[in-house]
C-alpha atoms as a PDB file:
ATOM      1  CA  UNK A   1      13.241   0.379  32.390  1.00  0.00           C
ATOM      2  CA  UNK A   2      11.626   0.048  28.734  1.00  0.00           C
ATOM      3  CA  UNK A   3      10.729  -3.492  27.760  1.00  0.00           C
ATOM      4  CA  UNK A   4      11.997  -4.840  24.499  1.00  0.00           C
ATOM      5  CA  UNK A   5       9.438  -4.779  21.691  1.00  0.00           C
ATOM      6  CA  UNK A   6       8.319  -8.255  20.478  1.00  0.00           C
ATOM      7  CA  UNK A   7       7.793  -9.271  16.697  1.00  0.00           C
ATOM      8  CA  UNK A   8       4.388  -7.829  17.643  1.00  0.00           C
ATOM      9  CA  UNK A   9       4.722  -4.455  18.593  1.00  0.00           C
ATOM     10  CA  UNK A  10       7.458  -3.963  15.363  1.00  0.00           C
ATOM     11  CA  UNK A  11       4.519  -5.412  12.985  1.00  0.00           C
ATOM     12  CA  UNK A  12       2.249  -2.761  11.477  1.00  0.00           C
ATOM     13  CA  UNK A  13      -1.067  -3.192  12.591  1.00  0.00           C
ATOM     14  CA  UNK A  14      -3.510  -4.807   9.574  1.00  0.00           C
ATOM     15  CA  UNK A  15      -6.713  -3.289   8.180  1.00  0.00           C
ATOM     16  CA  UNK A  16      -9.780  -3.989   9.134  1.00  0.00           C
ATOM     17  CA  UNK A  17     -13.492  -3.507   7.332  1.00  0.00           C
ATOM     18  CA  UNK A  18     -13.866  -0.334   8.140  1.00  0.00           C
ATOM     19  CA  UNK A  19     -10.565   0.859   7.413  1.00  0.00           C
ATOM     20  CA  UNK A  20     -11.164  -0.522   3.874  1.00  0.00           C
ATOM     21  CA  UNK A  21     -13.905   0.806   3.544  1.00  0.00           C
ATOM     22  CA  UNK A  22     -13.020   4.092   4.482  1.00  0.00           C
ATOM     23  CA  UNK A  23     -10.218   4.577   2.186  1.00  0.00           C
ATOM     24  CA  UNK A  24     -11.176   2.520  -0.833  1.00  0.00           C
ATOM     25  CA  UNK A  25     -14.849   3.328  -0.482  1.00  0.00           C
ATOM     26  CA  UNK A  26     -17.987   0.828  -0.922  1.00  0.00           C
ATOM     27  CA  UNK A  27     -17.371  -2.354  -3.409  1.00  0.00           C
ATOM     28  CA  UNK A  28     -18.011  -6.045  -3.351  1.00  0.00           C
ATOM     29  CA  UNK A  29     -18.376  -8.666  -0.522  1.00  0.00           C
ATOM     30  CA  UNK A  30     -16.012 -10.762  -2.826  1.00  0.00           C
ATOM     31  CA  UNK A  31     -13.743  -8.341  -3.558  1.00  0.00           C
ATOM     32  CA  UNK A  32     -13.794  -7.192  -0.061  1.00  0.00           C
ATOM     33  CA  UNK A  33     -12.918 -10.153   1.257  1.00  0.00           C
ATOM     34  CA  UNK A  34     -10.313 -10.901  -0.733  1.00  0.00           C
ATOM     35  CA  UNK A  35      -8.750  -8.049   0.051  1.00  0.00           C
ATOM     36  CA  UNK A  36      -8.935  -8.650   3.543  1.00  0.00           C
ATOM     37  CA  UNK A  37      -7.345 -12.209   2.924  1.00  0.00           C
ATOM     38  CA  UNK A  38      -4.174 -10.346   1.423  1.00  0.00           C
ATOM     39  CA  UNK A  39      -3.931  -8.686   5.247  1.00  0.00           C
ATOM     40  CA  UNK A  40      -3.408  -5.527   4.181  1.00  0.00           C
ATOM     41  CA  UNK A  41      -2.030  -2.806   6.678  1.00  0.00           C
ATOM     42  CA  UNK A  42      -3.411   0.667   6.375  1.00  0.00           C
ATOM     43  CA  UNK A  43      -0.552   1.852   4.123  1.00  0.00           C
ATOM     44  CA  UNK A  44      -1.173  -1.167   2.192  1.00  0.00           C
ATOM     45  CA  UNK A  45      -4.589   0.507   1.151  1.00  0.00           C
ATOM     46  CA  UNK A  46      -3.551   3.724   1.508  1.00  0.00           C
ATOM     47  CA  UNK A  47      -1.068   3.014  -1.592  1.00  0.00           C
ATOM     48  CA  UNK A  48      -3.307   1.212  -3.201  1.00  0.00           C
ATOM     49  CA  UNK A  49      -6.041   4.069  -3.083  1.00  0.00           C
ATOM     50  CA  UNK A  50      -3.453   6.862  -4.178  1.00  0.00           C
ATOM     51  CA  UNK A  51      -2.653   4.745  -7.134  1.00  0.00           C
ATOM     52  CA  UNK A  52      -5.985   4.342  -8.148  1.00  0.00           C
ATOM     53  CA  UNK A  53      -6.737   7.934  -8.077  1.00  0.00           C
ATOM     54  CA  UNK A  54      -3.284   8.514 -10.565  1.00  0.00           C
ATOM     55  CA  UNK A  55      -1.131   9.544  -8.128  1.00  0.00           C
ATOM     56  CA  UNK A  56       1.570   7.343  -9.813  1.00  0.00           C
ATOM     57  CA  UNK A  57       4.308   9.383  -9.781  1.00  0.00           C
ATOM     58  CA  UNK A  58       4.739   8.831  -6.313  1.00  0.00           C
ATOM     59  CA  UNK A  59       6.058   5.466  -6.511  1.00  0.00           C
ATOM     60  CA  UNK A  60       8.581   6.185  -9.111  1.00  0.00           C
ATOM     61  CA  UNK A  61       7.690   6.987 -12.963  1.00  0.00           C
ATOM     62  CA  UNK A  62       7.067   3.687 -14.619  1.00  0.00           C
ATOM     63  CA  UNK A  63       7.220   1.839 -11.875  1.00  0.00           C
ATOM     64  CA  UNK A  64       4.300  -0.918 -11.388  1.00  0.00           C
ATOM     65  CA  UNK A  65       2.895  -0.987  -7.688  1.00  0.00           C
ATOM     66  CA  UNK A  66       4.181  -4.692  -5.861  1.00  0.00           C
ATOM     67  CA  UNK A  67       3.405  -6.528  -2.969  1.00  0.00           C
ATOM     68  CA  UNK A  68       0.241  -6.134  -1.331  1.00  0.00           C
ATOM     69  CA  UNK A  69      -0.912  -2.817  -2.533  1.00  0.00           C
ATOM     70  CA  UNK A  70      -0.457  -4.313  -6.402  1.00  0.00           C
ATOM     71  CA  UNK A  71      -2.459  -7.106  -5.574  1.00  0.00           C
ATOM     72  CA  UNK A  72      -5.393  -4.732  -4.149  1.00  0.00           C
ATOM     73  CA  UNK A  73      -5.035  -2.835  -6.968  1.00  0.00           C
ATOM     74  CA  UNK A  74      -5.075  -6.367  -9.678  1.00  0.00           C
ATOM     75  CA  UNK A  75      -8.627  -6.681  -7.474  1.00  0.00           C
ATOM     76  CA  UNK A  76     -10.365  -3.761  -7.885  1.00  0.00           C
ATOM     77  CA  UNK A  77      -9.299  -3.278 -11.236  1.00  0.00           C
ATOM     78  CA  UNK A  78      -9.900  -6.701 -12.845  1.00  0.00           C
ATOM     79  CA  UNK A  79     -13.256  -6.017 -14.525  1.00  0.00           C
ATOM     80  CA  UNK A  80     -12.364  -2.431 -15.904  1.00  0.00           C
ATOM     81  CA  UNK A  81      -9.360  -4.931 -17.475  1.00  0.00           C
ATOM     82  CA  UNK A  82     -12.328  -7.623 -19.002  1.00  0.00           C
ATOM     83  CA  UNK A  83     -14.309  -5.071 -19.963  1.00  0.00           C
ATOM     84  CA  UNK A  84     -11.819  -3.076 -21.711  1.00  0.00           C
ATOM     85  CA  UNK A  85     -10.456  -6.309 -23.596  1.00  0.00           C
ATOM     86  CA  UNK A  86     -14.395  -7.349 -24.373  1.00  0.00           C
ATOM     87  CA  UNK A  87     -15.354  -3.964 -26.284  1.00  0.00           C
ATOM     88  CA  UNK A  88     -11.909  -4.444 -28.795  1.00  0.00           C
END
């Protein structure tokens, strides 16, 4: 007989350092670990990553990433946004 799955087994395992790393590349302790205290899963990053590189479309044309993967995404992209709004 199969034992039930608890709220554990039915939650999506989080990312760790590495797995950050890997898909997002090398950055910041800070913004590291701020991204770490959002408790991203892998597809969390994994979104987050295909946005960065354009890949837009995916998540419907027009539509702004949410949740966790937005939030990642708010991170890494905050001083491309200050710099942008420094050089006008």
């Amino acid at each position: 007989m199969t034992p039930h799955p608890t709220e554990t087994d039915k939650m999506p395992a989080l990312a760790t350092f590495d797995d950050v790393k890997g898909v997002l590349g090398d950055m910041e302790d800070a913004k590291m670990v701020a991204i770490l205290g959002l408790r991203p899963t892998i597809v969390d990053i994994e979104e987050a990553s295909m946005w960065l590189a354009g890949d837009r479309d995916i998540f419907g044309p027009g539509e702004p990433l949410k949740d966790v993967p937005g939030q990642i995404v708010a991170l890494l992209t905050a001083d491309e946004e200050e710099d942008a709004s420094r050089s006008h």
